[in-house]
C-alpha atoms as a PDB file:
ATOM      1  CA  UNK A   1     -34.152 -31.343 -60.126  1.00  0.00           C
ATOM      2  CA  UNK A   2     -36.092 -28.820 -57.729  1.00  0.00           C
ATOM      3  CA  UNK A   3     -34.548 -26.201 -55.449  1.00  0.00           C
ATOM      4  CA  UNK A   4     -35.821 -28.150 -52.530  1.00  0.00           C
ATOM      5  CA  UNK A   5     -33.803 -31.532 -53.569  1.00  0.00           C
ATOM      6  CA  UNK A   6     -30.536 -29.394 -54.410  1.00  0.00           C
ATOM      7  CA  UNK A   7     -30.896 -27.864 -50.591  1.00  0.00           C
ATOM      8  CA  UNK A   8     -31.601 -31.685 -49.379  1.00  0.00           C
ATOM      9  CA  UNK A   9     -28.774 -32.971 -51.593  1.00  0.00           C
ATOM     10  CA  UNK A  10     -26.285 -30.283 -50.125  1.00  0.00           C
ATOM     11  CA  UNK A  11     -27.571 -31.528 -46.674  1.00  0.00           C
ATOM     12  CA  UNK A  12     -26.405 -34.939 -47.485  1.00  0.00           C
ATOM     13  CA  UNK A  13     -22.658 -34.037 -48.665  1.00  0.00           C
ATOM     14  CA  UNK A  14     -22.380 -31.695 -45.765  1.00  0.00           C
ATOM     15  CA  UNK A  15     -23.493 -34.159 -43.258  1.00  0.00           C
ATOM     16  CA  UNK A  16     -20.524 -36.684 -44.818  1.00  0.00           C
ATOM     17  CA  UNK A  17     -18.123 -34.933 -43.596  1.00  0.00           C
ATOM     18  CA  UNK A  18     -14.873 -34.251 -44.643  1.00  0.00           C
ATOM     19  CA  UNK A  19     -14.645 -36.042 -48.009  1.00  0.00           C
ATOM     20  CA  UNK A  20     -11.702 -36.828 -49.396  1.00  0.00           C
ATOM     21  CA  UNK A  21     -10.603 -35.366 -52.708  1.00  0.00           C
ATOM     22  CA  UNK A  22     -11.012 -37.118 -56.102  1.00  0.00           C
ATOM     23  CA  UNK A  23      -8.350 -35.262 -58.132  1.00  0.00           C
ATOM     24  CA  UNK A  24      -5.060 -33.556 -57.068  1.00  0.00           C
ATOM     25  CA  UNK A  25      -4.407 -30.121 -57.438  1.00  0.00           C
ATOM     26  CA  UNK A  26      -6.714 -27.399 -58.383  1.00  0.00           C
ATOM     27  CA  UNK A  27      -9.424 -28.708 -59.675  1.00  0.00           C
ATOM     28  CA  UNK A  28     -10.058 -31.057 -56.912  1.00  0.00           C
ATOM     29  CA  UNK A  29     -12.217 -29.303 -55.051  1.00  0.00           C
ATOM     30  CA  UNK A  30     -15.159 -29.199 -57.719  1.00  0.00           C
ATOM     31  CA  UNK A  31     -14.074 -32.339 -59.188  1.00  0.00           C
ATOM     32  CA  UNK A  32     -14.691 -33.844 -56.390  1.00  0.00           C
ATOM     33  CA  UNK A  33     -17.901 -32.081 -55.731  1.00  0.00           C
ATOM     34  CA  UNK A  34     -19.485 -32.472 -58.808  1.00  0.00           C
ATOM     35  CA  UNK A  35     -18.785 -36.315 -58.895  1.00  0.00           C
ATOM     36  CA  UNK A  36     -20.448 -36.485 -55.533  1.00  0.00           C
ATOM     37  CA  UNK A  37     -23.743 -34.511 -56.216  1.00  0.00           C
ATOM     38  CA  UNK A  38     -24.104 -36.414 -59.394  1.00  0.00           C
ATOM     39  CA  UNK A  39     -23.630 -33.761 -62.141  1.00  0.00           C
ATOM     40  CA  UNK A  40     -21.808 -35.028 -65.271  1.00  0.00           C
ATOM     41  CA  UNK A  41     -21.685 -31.578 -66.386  1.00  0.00           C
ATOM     42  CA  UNK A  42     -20.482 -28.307 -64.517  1.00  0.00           C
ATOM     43  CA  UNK A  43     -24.507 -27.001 -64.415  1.00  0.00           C
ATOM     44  CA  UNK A  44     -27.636 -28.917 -63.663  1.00  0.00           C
ATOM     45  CA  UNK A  45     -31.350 -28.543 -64.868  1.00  0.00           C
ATOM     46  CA  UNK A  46     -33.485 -26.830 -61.885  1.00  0.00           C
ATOM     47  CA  UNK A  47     -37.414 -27.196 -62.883  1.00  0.00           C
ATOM     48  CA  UNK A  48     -38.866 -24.892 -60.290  1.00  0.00           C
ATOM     49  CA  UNK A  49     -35.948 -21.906 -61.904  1.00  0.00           C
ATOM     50  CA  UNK A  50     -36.897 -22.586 -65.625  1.00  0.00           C
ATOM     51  CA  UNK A  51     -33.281 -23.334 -67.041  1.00  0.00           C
ATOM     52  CA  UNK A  52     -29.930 -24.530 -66.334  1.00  0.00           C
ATOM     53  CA  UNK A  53     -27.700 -23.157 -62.973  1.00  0.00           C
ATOM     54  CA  UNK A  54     -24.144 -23.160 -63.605  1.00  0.00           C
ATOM     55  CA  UNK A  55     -21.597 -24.903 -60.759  1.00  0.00           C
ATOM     56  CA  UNK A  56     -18.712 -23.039 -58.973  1.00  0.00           C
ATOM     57  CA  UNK A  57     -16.486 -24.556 -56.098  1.00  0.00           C
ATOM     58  CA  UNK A  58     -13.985 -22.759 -53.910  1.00  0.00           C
ATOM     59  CA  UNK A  59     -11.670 -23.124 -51.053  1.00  0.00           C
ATOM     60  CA  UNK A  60     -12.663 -20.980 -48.302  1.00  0.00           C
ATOM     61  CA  UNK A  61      -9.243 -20.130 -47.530  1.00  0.00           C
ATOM     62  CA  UNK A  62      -8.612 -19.694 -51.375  1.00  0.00           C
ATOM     63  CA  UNK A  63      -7.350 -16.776 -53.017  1.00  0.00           C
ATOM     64  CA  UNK A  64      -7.622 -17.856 -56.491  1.00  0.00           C
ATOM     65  CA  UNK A  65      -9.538 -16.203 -59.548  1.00  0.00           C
ATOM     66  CA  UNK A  66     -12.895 -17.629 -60.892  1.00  0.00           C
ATOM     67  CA  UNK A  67     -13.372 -17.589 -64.846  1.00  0.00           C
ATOM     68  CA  UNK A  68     -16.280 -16.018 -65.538  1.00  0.00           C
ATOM     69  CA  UNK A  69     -16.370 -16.280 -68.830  1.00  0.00           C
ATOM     70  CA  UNK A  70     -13.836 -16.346 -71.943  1.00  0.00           C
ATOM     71  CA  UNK A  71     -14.424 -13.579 -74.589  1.00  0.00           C
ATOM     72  CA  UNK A  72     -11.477 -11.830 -77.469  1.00  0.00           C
ATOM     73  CA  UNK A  73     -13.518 -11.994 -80.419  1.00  0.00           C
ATOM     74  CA  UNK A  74     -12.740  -8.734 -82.922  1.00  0.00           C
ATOM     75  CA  UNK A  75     -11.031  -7.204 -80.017  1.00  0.00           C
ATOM     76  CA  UNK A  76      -7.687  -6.480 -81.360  1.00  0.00           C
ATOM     77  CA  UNK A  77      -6.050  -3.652 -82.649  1.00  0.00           C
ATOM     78  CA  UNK A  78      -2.757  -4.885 -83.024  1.00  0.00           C
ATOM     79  CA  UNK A  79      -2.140  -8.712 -84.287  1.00  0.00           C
ATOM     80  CA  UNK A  80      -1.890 -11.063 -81.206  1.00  0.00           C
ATOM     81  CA  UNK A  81       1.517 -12.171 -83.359  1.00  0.00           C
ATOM     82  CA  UNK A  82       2.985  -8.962 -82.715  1.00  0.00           C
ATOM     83  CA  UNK A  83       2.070  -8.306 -79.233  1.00  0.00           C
ATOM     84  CA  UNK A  84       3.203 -11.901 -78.252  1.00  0.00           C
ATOM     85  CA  UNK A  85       6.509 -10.498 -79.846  1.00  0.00           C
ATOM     86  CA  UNK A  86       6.572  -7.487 -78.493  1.00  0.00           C
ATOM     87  CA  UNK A  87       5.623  -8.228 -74.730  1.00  0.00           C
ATOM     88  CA  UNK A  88       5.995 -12.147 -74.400  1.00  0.00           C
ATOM     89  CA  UNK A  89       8.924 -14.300 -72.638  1.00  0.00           C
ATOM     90  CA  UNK A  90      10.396 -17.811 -72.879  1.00  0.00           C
ATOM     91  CA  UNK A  91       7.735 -19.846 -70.707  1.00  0.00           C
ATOM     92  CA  UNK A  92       8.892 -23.041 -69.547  1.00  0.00           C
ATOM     93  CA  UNK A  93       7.990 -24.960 -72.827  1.00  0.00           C
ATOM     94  CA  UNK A  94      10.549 -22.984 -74.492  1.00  0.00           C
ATOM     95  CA  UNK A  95       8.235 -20.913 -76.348  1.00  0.00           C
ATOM     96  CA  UNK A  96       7.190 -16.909 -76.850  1.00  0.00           C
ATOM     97  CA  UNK A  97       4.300 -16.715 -74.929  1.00  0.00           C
ATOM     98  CA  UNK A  98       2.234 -14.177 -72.996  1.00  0.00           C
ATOM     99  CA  UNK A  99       0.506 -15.678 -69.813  1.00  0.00           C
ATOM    100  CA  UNK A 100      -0.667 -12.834 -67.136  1.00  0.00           C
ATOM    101  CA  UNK A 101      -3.970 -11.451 -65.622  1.00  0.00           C
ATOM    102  CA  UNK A 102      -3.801  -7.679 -65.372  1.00  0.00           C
ATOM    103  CA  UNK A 103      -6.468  -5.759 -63.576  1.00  0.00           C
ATOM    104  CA  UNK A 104      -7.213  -2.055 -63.831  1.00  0.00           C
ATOM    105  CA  UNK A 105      -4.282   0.588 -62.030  1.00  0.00           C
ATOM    106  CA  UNK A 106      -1.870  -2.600 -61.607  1.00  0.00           C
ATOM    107  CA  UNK A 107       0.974  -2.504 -64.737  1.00  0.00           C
ATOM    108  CA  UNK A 108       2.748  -5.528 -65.014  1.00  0.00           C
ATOM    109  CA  UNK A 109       6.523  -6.339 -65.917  1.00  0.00           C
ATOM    110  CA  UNK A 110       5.524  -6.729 -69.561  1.00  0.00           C
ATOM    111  CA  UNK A 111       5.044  -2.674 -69.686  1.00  0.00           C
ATOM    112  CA  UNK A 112       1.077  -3.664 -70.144  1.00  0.00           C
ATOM    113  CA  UNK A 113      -2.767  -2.479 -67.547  1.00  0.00           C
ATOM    114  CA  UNK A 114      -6.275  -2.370 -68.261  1.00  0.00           C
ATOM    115  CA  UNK A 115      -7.677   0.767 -68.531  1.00  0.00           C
ATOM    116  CA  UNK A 116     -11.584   1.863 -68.331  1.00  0.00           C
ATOM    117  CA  UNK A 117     -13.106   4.455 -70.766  1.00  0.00           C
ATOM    118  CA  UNK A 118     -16.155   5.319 -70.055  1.00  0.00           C
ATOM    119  CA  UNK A 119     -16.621   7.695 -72.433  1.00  0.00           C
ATOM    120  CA  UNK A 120     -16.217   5.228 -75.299  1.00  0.00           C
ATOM    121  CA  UNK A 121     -17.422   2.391 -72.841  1.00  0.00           C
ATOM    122  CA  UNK A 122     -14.513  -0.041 -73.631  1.00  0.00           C
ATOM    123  CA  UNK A 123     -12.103  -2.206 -71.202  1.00  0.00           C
ATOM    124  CA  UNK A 124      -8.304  -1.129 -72.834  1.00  0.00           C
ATOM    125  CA  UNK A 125      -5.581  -3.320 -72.853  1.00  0.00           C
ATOM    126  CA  UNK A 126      -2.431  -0.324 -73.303  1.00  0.00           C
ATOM    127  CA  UNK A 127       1.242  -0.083 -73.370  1.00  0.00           C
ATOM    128  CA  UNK A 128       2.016   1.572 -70.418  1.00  0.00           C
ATOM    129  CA  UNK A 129       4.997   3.410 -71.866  1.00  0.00           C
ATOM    130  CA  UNK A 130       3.100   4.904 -75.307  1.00  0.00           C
ATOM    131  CA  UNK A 131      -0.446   4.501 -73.911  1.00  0.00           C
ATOM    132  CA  UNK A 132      -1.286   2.504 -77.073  1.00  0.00           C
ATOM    133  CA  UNK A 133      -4.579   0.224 -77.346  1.00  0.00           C
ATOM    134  CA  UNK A 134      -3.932  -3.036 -78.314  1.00  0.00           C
ATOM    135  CA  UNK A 135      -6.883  -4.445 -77.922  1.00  0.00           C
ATOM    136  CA  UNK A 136     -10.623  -3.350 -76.626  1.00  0.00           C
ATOM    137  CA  UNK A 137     -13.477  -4.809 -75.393  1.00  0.00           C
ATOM    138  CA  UNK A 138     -17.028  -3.289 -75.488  1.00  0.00           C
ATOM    139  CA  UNK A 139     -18.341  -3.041 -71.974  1.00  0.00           C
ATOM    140  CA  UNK A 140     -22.233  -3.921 -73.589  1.00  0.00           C
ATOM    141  CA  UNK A 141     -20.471  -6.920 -74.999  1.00  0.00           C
ATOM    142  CA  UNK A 142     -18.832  -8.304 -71.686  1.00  0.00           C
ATOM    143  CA  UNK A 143     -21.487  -7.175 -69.602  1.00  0.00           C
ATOM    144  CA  UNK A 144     -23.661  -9.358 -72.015  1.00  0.00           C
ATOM    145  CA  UNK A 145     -21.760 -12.385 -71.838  1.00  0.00           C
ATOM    146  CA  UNK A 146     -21.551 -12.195 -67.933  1.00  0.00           C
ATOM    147  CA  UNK A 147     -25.558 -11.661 -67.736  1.00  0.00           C
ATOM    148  CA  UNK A 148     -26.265 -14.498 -69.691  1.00  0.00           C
ATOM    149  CA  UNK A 149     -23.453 -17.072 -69.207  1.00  0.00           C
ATOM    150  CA  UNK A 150     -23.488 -16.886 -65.434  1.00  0.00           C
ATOM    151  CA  UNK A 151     -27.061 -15.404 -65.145  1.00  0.00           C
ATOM    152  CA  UNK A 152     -27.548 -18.572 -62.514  1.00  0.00           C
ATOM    153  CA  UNK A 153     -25.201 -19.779 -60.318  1.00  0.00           C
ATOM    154  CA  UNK A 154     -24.851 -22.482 -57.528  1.00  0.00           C
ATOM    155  CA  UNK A 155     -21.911 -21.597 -55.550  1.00  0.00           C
ATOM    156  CA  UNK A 156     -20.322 -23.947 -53.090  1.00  0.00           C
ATOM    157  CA  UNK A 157     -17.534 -23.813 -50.604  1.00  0.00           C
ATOM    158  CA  UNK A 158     -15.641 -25.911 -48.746  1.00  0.00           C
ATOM    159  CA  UNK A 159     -13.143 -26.107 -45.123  1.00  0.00           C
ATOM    160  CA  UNK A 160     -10.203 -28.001 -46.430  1.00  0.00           C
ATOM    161  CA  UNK A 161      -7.590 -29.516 -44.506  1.00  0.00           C
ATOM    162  CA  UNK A 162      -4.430 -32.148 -45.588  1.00  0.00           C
ATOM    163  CA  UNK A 163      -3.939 -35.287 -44.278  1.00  0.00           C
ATOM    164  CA  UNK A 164      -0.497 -37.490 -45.261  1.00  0.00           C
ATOM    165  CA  UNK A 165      -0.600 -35.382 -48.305  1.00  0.00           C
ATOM    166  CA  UNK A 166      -3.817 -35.836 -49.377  1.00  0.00           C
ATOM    167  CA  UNK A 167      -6.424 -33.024 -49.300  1.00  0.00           C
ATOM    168  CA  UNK A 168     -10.331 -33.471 -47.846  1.00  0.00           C
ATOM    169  CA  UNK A 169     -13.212 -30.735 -48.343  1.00  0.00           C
ATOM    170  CA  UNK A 170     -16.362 -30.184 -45.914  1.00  0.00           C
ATOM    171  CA  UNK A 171     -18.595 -28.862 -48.266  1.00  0.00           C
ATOM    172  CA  UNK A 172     -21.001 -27.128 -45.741  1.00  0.00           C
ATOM    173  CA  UNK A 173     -21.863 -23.421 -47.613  1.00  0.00           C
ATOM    174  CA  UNK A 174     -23.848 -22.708 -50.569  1.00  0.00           C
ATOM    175  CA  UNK A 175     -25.297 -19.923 -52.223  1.00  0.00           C
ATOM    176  CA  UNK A 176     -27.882 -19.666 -55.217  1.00  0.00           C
ATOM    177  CA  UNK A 177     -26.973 -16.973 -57.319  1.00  0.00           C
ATOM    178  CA  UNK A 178     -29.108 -15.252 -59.822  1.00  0.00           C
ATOM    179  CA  UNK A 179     -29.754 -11.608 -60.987  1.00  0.00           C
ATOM    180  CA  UNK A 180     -26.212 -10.435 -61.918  1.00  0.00           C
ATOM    181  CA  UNK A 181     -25.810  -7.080 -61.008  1.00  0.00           C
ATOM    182  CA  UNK A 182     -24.174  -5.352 -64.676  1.00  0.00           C
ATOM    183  CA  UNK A 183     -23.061  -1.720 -62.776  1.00  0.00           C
ATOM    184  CA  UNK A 184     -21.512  -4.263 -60.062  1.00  0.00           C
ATOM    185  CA  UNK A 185     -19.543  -5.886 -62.841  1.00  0.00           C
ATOM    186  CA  UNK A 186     -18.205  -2.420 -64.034  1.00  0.00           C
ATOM    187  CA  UNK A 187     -17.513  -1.201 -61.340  1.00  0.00           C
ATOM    188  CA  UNK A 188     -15.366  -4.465 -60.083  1.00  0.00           C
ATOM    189  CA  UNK A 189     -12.812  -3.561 -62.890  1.00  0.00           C
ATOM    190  CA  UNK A 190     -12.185  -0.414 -61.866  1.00  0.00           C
ATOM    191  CA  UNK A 191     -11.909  -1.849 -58.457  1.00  0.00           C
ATOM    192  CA  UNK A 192      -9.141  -4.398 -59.296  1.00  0.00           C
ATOM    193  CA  UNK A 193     -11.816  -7.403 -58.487  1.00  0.00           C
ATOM    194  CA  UNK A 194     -12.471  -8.489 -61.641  1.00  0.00           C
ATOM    195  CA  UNK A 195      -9.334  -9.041 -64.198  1.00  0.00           C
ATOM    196  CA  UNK A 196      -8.395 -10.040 -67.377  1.00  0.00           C
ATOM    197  CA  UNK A 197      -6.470 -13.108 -68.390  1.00  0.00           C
ATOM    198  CA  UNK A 198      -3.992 -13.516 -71.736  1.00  0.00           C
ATOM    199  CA  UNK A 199      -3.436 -16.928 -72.108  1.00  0.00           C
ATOM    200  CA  UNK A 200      -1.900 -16.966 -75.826  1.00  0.00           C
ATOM    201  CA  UNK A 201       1.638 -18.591 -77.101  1.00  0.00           C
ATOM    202  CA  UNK A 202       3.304 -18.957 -80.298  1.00  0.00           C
ATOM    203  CA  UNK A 203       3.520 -22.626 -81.517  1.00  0.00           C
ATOM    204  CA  UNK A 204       6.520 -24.397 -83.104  1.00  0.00           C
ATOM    205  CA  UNK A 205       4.607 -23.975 -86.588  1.00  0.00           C
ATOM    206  CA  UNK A 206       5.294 -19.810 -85.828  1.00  0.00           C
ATOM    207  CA  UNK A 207       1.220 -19.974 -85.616  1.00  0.00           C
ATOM    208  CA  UNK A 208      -0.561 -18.361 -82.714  1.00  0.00           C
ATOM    209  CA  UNK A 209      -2.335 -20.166 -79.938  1.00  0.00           C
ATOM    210  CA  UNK A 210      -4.959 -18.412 -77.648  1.00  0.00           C
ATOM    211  CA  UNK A 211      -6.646 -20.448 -75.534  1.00  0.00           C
ATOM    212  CA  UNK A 212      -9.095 -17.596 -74.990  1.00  0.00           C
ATOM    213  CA  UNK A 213      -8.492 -14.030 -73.330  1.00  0.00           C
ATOM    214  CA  UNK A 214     -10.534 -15.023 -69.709  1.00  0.00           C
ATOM    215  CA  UNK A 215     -12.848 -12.653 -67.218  1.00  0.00           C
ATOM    216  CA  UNK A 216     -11.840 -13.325 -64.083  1.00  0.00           C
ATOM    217  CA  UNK A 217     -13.057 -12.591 -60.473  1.00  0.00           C
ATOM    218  CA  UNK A 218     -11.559 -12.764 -56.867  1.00  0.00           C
ATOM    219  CA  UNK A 219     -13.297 -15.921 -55.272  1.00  0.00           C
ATOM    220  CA  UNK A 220     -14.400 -13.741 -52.570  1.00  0.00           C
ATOM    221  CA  UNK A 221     -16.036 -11.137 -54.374  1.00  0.00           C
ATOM    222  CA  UNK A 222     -18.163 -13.588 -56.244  1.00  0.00           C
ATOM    223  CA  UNK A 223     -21.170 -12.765 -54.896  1.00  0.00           C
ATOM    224  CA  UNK A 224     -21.152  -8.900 -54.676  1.00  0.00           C
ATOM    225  CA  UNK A 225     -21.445  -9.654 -58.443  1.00  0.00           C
ATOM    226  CA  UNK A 226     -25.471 -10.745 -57.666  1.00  0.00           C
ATOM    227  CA  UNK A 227     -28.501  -8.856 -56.570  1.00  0.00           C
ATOM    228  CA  UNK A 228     -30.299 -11.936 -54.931  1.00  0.00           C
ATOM    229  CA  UNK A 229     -28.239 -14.088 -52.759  1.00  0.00           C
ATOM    230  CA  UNK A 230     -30.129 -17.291 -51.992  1.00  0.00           C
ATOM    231  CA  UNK A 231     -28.233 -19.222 -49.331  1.00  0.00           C
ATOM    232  CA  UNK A 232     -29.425 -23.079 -49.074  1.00  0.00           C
ATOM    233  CA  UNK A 233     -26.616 -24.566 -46.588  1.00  0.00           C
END
């Protein structure tokens, strides 16, 4: 597929109308998308580009958090056991879990922030109280992942109203993305933009599940993330 036939495919979908969505909740909104623009995948070739162009979807009036990418390998100083022990709750399954996005200057209930040091050039995850790392992520390392895993990137958003309970999108805004901008990354953690999400539990077998420790970004911030900001609709 060529820029030009993404930009006429757009055209099409926007020109449908208000669509109506494919899958409750969430995930409709790309779901639906992707179905439509006939991507079985969430990226698609582009010829004229030389590789592959990841897919993101939003709500205009969202306030949600992209994933950017997930990333906890070697990163922890303490065992994720004994933080999921130390700082966890009962979620709703019954178990010890520990389930919260923290963002730079913002502590959370748990007695846990994110912390930038720039002279070791790590993200910190610290106990508020004893200002102990529990786990650190080399900034080269993130800002590598983000530079290559979303190094192109087709966003799309979408008016969205609700009709007898069911939800339709107007998908009539897109952006190509490319060049991420690495000081722009940096500098949205110490913004509060960009956050970090623990996703991790302890199962009935008393072993530990992590579904993987996700970057996140403010929708709406998405694209200060780029140097070139391509729009096609």
């Amino acid at each position: 597929m060529t820029l030009l036939e993404i930009k006429s495919k757009l055209e099409e979908i926007r020109d449908r109308g208000w669509i109506k969505s494919l899958r409750k909740g969430t995930t409709g909104v790309g779901y639906t998308f992707e179905s439509i623009f006939g991507v079985a995948e969430n990226n698609i070739p582009v010829a004229d580009i030389g590789g592959r162009v990841e897919i993101k979807t939003v709500r205009k009036d969202s306030s949600s958090l992209i994933t950017l990418f997930t990333f906890n390998k070697s990163v922890w100083k303490v065992s994720q056991r004994e933080i999921i022990e130390r700082y966890g709750y009962i979620d709703n399954k019954g178990r010890l879990a520990l389930k919260n996005t923290l963002f730079v200057g913002r502590d959370i209930s748990q007695g846990l922030t994110l912390y930038v040091d720039w002279h070791l050039n790590t993200v910190d995850l610290v106990d508020v109280q004893t200002e102990e790392v529990l786990a650190e992520w080399d900034v080269y390392v993130i800002v590598g992942k983000f530079m290559t895993k979303m190094s192109r990137l087709l966003f799309v958003l979408a008016d969205r109203k609700t009709e007898d309970g069911v939800e339709y999108f107007h998908y009539n805004e897109a952006y190509l993305l490319s060049e991420p901008d690495s000081r722009a990354f940096l500098e949205a953690f110490e913004k509060g933009i960009i956050g970090i999400d623990l996703r991790m539990h302890i199962k009935e077998n008393g072993s530990v599940r992590n579904r993987g420790t996700a970057f996140r970004v403010k929708e709406v911030y998405l694209k200060d993330l780029y140097r070139s900001v391509r729009r096609l609709l």
